[in-house]
N, C-alpha and C. Protein backbone atom coordinates (compact mmCIF):
# COMPACT_ATOMS: atom_id res chain seq x y z
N UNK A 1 142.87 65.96 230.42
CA UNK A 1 141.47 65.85 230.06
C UNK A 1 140.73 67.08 230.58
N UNK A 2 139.85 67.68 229.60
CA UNK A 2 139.17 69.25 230.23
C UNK A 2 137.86 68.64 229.51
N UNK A 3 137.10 69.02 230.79
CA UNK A 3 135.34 68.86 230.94
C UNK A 3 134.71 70.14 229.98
N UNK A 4 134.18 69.64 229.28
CA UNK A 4 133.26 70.41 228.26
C UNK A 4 131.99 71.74 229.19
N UNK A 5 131.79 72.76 229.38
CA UNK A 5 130.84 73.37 230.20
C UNK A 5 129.80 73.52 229.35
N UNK A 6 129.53 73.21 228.33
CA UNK A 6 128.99 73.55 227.70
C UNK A 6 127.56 72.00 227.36
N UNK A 7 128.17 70.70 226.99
CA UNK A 7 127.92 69.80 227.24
C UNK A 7 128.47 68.60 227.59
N UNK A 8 129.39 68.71 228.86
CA UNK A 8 129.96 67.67 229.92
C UNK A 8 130.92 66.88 229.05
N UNK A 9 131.20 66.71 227.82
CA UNK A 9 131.98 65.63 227.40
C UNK A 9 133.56 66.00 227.53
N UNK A 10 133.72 65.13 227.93
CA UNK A 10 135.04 64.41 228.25
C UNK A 10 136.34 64.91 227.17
N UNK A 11 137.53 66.23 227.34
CA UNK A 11 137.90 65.99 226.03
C UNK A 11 139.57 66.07 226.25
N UNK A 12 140.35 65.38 225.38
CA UNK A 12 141.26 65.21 225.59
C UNK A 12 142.26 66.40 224.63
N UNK A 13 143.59 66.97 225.52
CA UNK A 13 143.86 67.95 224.60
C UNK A 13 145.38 67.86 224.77
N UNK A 14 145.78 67.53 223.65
CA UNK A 14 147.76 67.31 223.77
C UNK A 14 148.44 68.30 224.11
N UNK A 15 149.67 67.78 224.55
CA UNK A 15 150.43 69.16 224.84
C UNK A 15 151.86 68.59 224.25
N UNK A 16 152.08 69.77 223.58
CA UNK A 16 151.99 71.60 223.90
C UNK A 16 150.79 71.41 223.21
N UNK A 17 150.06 72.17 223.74
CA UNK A 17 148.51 72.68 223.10
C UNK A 17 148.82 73.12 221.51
N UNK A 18 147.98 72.88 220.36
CA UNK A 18 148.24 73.90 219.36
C UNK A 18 147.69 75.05 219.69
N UNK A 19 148.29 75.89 218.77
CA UNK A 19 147.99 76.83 218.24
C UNK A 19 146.38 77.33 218.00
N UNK A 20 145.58 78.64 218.94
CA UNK A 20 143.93 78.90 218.71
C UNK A 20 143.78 78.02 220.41
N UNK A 21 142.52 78.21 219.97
CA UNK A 21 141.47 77.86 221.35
C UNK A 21 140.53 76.47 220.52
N UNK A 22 141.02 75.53 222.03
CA UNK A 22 140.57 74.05 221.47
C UNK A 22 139.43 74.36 221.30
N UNK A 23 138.50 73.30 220.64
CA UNK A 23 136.74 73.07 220.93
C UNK A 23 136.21 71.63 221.37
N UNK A 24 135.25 71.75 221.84
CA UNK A 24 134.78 70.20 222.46
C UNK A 24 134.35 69.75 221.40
N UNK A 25 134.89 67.95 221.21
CA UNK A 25 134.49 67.11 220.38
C UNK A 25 133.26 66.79 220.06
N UNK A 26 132.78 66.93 220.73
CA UNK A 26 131.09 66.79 220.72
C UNK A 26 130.19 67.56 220.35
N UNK A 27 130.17 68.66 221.15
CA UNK A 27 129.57 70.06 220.66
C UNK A 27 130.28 71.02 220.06
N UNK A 28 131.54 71.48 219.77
CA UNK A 28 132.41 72.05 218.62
C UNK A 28 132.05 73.33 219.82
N UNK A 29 131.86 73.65 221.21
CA UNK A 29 131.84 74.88 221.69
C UNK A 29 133.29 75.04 222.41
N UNK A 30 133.77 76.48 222.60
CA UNK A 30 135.42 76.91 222.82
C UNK A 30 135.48 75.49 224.46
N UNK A 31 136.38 75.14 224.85
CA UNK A 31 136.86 74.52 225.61
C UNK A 31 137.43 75.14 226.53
N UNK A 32 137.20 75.43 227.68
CA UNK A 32 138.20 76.04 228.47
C UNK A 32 139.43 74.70 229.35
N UNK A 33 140.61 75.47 228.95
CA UNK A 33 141.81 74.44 229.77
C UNK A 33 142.12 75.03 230.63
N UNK A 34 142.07 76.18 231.56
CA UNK A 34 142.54 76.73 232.16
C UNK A 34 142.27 76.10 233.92
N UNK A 35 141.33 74.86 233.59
CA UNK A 35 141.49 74.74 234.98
C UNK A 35 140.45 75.15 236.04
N UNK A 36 139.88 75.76 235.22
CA UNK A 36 139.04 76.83 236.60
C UNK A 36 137.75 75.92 237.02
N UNK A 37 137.36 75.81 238.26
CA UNK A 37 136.23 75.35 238.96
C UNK A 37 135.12 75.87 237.80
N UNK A 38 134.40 74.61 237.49
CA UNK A 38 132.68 74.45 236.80
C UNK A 38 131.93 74.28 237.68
N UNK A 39 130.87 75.32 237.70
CA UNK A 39 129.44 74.73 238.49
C UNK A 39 128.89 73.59 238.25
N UNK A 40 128.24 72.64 238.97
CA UNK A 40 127.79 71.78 238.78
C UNK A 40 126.34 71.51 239.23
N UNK A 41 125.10 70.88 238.77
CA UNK A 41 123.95 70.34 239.91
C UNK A 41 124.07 68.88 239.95
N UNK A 42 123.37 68.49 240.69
CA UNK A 42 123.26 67.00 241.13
C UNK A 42 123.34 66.00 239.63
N UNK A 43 122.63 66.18 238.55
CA UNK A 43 122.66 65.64 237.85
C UNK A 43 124.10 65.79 236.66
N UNK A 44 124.31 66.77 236.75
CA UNK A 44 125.70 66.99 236.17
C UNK A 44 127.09 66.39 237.14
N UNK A 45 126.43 66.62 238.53
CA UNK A 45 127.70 66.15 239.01
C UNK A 45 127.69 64.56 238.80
N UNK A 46 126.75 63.79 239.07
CA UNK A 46 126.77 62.11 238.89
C UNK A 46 127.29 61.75 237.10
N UNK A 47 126.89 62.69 236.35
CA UNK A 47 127.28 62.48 235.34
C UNK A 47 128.90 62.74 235.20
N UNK A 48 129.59 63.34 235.93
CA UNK A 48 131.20 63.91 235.23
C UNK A 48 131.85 62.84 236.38
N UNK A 49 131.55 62.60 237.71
CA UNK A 49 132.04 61.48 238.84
C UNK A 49 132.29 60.25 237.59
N UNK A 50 131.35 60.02 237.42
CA UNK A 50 130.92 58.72 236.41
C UNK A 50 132.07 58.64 235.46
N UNK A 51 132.27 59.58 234.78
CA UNK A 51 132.52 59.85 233.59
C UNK A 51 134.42 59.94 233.28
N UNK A 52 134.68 60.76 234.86
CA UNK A 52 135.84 61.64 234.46
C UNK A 52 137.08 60.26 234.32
N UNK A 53 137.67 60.89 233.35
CA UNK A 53 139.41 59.91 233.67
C UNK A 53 139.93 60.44 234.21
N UNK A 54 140.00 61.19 234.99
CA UNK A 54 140.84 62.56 235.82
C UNK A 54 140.17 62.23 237.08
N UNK A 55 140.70 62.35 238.65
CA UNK A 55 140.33 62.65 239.69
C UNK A 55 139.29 63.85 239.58
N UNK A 56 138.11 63.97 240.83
CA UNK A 56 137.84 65.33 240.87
C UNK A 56 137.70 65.77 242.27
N UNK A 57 138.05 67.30 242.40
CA UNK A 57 137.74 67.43 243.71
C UNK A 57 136.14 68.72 243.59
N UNK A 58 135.27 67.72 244.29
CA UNK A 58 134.16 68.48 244.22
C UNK A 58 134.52 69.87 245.62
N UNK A 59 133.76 71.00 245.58
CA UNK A 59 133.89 72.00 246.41
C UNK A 59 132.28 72.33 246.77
N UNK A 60 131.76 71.83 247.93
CA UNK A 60 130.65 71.84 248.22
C UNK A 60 130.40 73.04 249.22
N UNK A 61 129.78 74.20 248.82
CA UNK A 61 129.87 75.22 249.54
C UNK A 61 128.28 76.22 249.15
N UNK A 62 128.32 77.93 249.51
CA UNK A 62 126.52 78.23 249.39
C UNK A 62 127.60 79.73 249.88
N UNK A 63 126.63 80.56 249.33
CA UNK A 63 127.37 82.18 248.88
C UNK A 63 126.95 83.18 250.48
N UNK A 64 126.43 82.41 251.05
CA UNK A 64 126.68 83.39 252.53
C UNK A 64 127.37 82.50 253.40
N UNK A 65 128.05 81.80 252.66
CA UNK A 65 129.10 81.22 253.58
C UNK A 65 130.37 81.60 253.90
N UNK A 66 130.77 82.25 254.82
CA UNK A 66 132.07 83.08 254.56
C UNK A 66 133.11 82.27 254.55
N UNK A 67 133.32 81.11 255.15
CA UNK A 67 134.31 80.30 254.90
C UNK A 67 134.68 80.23 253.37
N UNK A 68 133.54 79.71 253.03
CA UNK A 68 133.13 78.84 251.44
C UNK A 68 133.80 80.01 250.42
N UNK A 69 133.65 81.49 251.07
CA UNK A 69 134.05 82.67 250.58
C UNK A 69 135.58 82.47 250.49
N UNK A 70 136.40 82.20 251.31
CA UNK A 70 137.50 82.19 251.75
C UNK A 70 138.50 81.10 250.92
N UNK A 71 137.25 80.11 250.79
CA UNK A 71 137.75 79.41 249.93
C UNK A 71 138.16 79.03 248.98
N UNK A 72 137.56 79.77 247.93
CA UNK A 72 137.06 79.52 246.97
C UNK A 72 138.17 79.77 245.94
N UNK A 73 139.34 81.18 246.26
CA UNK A 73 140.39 81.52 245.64
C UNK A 73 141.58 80.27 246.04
N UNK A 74 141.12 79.22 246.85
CA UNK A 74 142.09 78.26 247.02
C UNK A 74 141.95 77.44 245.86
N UNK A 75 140.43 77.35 246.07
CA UNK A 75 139.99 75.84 245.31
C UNK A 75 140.88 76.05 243.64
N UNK A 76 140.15 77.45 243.38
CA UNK A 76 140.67 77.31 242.05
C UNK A 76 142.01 77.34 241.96
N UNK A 77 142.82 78.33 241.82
CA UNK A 77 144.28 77.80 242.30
C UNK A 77 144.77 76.45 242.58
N UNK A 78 144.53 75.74 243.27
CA UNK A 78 144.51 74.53 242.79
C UNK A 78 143.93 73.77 241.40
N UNK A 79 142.94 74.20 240.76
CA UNK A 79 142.05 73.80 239.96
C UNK A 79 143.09 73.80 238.70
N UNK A 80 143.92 75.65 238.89
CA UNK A 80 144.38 75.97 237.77
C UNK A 80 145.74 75.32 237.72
N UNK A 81 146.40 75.07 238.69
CA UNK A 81 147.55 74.19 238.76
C UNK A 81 147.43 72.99 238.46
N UNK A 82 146.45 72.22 238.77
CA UNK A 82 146.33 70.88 238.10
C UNK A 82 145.58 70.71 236.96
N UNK A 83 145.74 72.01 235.76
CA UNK A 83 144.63 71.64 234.90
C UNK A 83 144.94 70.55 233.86
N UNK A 84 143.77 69.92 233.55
CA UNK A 84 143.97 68.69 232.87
C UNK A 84 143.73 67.08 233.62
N UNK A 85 144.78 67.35 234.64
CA UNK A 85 145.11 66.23 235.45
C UNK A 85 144.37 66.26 236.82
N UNK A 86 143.34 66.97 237.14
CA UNK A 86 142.17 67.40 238.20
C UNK A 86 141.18 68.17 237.48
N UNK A 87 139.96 66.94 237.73
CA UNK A 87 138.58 67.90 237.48
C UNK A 87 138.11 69.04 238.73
N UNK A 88 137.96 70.45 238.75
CA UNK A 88 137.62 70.97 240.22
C UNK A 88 136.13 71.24 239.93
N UNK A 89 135.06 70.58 240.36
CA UNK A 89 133.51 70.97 240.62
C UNK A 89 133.62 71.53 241.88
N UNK A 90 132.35 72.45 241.84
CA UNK A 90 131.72 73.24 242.51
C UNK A 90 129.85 73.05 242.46
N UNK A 91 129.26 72.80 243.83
CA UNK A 91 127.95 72.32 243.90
C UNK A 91 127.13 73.55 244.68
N UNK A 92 126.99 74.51 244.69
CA UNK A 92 125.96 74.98 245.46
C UNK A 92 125.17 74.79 246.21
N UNK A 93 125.28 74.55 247.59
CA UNK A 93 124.23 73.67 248.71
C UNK A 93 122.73 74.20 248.77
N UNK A 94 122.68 75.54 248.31
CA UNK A 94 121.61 76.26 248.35
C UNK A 94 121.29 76.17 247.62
N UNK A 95 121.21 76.11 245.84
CA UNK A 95 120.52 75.61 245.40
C UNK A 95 120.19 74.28 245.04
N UNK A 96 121.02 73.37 245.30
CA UNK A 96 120.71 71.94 244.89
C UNK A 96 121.07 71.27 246.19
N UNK A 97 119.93 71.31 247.47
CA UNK A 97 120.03 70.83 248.11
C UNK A 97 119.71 69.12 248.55
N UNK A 98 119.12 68.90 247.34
CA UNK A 98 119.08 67.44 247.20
C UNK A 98 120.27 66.56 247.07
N UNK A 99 121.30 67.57 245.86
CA UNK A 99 122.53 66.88 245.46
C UNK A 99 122.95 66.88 247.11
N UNK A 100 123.27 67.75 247.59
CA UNK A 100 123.85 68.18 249.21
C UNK A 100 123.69 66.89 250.25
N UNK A 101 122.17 66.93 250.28
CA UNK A 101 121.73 66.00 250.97
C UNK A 101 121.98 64.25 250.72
N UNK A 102 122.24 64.33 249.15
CA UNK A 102 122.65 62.94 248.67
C UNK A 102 124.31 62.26 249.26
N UNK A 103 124.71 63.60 249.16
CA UNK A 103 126.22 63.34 249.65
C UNK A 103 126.47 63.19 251.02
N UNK A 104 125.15 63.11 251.89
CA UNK A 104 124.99 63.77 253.44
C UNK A 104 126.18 64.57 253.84
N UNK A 105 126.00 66.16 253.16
CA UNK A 105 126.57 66.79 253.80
C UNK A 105 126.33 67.38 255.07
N UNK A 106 126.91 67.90 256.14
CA UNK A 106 127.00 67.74 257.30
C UNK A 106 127.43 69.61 257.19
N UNK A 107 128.55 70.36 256.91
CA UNK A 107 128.52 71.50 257.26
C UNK A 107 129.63 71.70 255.70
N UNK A 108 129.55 72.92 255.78
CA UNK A 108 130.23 73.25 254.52
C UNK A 108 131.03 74.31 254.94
N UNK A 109 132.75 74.73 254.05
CA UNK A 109 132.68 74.24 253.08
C UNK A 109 133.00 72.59 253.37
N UNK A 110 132.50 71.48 252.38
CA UNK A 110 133.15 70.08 252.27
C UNK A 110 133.73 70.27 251.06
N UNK A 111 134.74 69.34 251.47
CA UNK A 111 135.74 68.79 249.90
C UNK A 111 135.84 67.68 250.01
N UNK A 112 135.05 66.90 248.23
CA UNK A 112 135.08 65.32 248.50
C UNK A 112 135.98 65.33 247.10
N UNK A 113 137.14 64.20 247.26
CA UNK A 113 137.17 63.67 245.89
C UNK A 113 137.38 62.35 245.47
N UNK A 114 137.00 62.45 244.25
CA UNK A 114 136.22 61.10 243.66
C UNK A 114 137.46 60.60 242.51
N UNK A 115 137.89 59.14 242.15
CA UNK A 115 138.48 59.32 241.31
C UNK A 115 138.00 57.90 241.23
N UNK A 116 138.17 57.22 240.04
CA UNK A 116 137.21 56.04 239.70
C UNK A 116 136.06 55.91 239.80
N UNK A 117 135.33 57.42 239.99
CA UNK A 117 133.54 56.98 240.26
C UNK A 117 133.57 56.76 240.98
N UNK A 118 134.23 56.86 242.52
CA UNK A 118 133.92 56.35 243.83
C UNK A 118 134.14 58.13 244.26
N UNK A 119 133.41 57.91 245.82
CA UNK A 119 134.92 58.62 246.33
C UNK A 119 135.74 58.11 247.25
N UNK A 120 136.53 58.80 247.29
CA UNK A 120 137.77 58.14 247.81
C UNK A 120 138.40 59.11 249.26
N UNK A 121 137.77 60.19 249.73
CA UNK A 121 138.18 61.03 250.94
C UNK A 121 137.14 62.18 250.68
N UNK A 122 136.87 62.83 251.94
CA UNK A 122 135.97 64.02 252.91
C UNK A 122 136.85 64.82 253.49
N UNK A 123 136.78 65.93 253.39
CA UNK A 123 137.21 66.40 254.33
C UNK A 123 136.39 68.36 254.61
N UNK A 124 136.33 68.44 255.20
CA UNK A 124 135.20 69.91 255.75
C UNK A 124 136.18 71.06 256.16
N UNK A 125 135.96 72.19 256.33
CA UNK A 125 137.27 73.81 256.75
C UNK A 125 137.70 73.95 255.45
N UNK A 126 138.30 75.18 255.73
CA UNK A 126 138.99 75.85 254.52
C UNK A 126 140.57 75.22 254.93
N UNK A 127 141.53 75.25 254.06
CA UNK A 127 142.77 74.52 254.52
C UNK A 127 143.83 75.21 253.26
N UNK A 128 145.05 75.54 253.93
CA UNK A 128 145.85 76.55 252.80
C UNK A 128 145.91 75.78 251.28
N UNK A 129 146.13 76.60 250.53
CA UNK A 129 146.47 75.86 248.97
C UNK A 129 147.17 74.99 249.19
N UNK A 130 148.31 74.83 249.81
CA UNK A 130 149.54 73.72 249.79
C UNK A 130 148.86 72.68 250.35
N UNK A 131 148.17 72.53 251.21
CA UNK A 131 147.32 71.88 252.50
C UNK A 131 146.47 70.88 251.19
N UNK A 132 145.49 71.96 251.20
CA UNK A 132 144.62 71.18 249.59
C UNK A 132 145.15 70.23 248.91
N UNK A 133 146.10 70.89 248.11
CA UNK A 133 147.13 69.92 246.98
C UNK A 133 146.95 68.67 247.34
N UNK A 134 147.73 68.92 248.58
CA UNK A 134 148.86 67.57 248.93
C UNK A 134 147.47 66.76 249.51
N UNK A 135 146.58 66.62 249.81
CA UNK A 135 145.71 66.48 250.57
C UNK A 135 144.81 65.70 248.98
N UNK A 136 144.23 66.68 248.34
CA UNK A 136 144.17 65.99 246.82
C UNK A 136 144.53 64.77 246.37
N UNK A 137 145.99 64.89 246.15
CA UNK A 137 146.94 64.13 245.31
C UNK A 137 147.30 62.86 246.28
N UNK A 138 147.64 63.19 247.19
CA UNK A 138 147.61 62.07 248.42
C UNK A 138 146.36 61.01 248.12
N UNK A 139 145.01 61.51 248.57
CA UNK A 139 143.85 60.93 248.91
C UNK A 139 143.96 60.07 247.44
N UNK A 140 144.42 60.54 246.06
CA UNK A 140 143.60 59.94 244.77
C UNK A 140 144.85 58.95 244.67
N UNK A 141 146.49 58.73 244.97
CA UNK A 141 147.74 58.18 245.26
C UNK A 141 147.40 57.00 246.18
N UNK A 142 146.66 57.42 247.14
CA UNK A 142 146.26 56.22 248.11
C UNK A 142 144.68 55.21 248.32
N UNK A 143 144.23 55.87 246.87
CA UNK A 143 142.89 55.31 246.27
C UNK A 143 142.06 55.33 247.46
N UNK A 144 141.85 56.02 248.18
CA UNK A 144 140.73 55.79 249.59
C UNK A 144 140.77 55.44 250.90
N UNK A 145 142.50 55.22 250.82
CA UNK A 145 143.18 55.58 252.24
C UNK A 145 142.58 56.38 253.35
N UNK A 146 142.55 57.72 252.68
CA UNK A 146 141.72 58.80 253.47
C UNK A 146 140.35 59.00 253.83
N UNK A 147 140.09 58.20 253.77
CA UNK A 147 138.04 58.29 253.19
C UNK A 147 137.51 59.28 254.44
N UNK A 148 138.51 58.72 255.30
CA UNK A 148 137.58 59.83 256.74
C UNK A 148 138.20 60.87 257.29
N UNK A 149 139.53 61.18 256.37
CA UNK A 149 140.47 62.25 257.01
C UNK A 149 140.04 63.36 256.77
């Protein structure tokens, strides 16, 4: 399943992929499958949580953050390895500090992910790609096992 950037809908894409560059069902704009982290604001993010059939791991971070800096070539990398089968958002604390504050974030970078419209684990630091993954796939495997790890 790959999230529409264009207008959020939900779209499903078989594999082997055909042949050309998919388009979203909804709005007929190019689709990207590749996986890569979408910006999100507060209202987009409650909308795709809601929405997704896919786990997501949100990446809650702000551009003078050097960690968040550090991070960021993880997140996606992961993003792009699980594409389809992981939604990866990205929230900007600086500008949508309401969304921030809704989630009571505490220090950034945070990584929450959500899978059923809930979430289901927290966790804050930068942490290697492999670290991430397993950390991911674990938390959404054990439906909320992790909530405080």
């Amino acid at each position: 399943m790959f999230r529409c950037k264009a207008c959020g809908a939900f779209n499903r894409v078989r594999e082997p992929r055909p042949p050309g560059s998919p388009e979203c069902g909804r709005c007929h704009s190019a689709l990207d499958v590749t996986g890569a982290p979408q910006e999100v604001d507060g209202e987009g993010l409650d909308r795709a949580v809601l929405g997704s059939p896919v786990p997501v791991l949100l990446d809650l971070w702000a551009p003078w953050c050097a960690p968040c800096r550090a991070a960021s070539p993880i997140v996606e990398a992961v993003g792009r390895a699980q594409a389809g089968r992981l939604l990866v958002l990205k929230l900007n604390t600086e500008q949508h500090p309401h969304a921030a504050s809704t989630l009571r974030v505490q220090g950034i970078p945070t990584f929450v992910v959500f899978a059923g419209g809930r979430e289901v684990a927290r966790r804050s630091g930068v942490m290697p790609r492999a670290e991430l993954e397993r950390w991911v796939m674990t938390s959404v495997a054990q439906g909320g096992a992790n909530a405080t790890a």
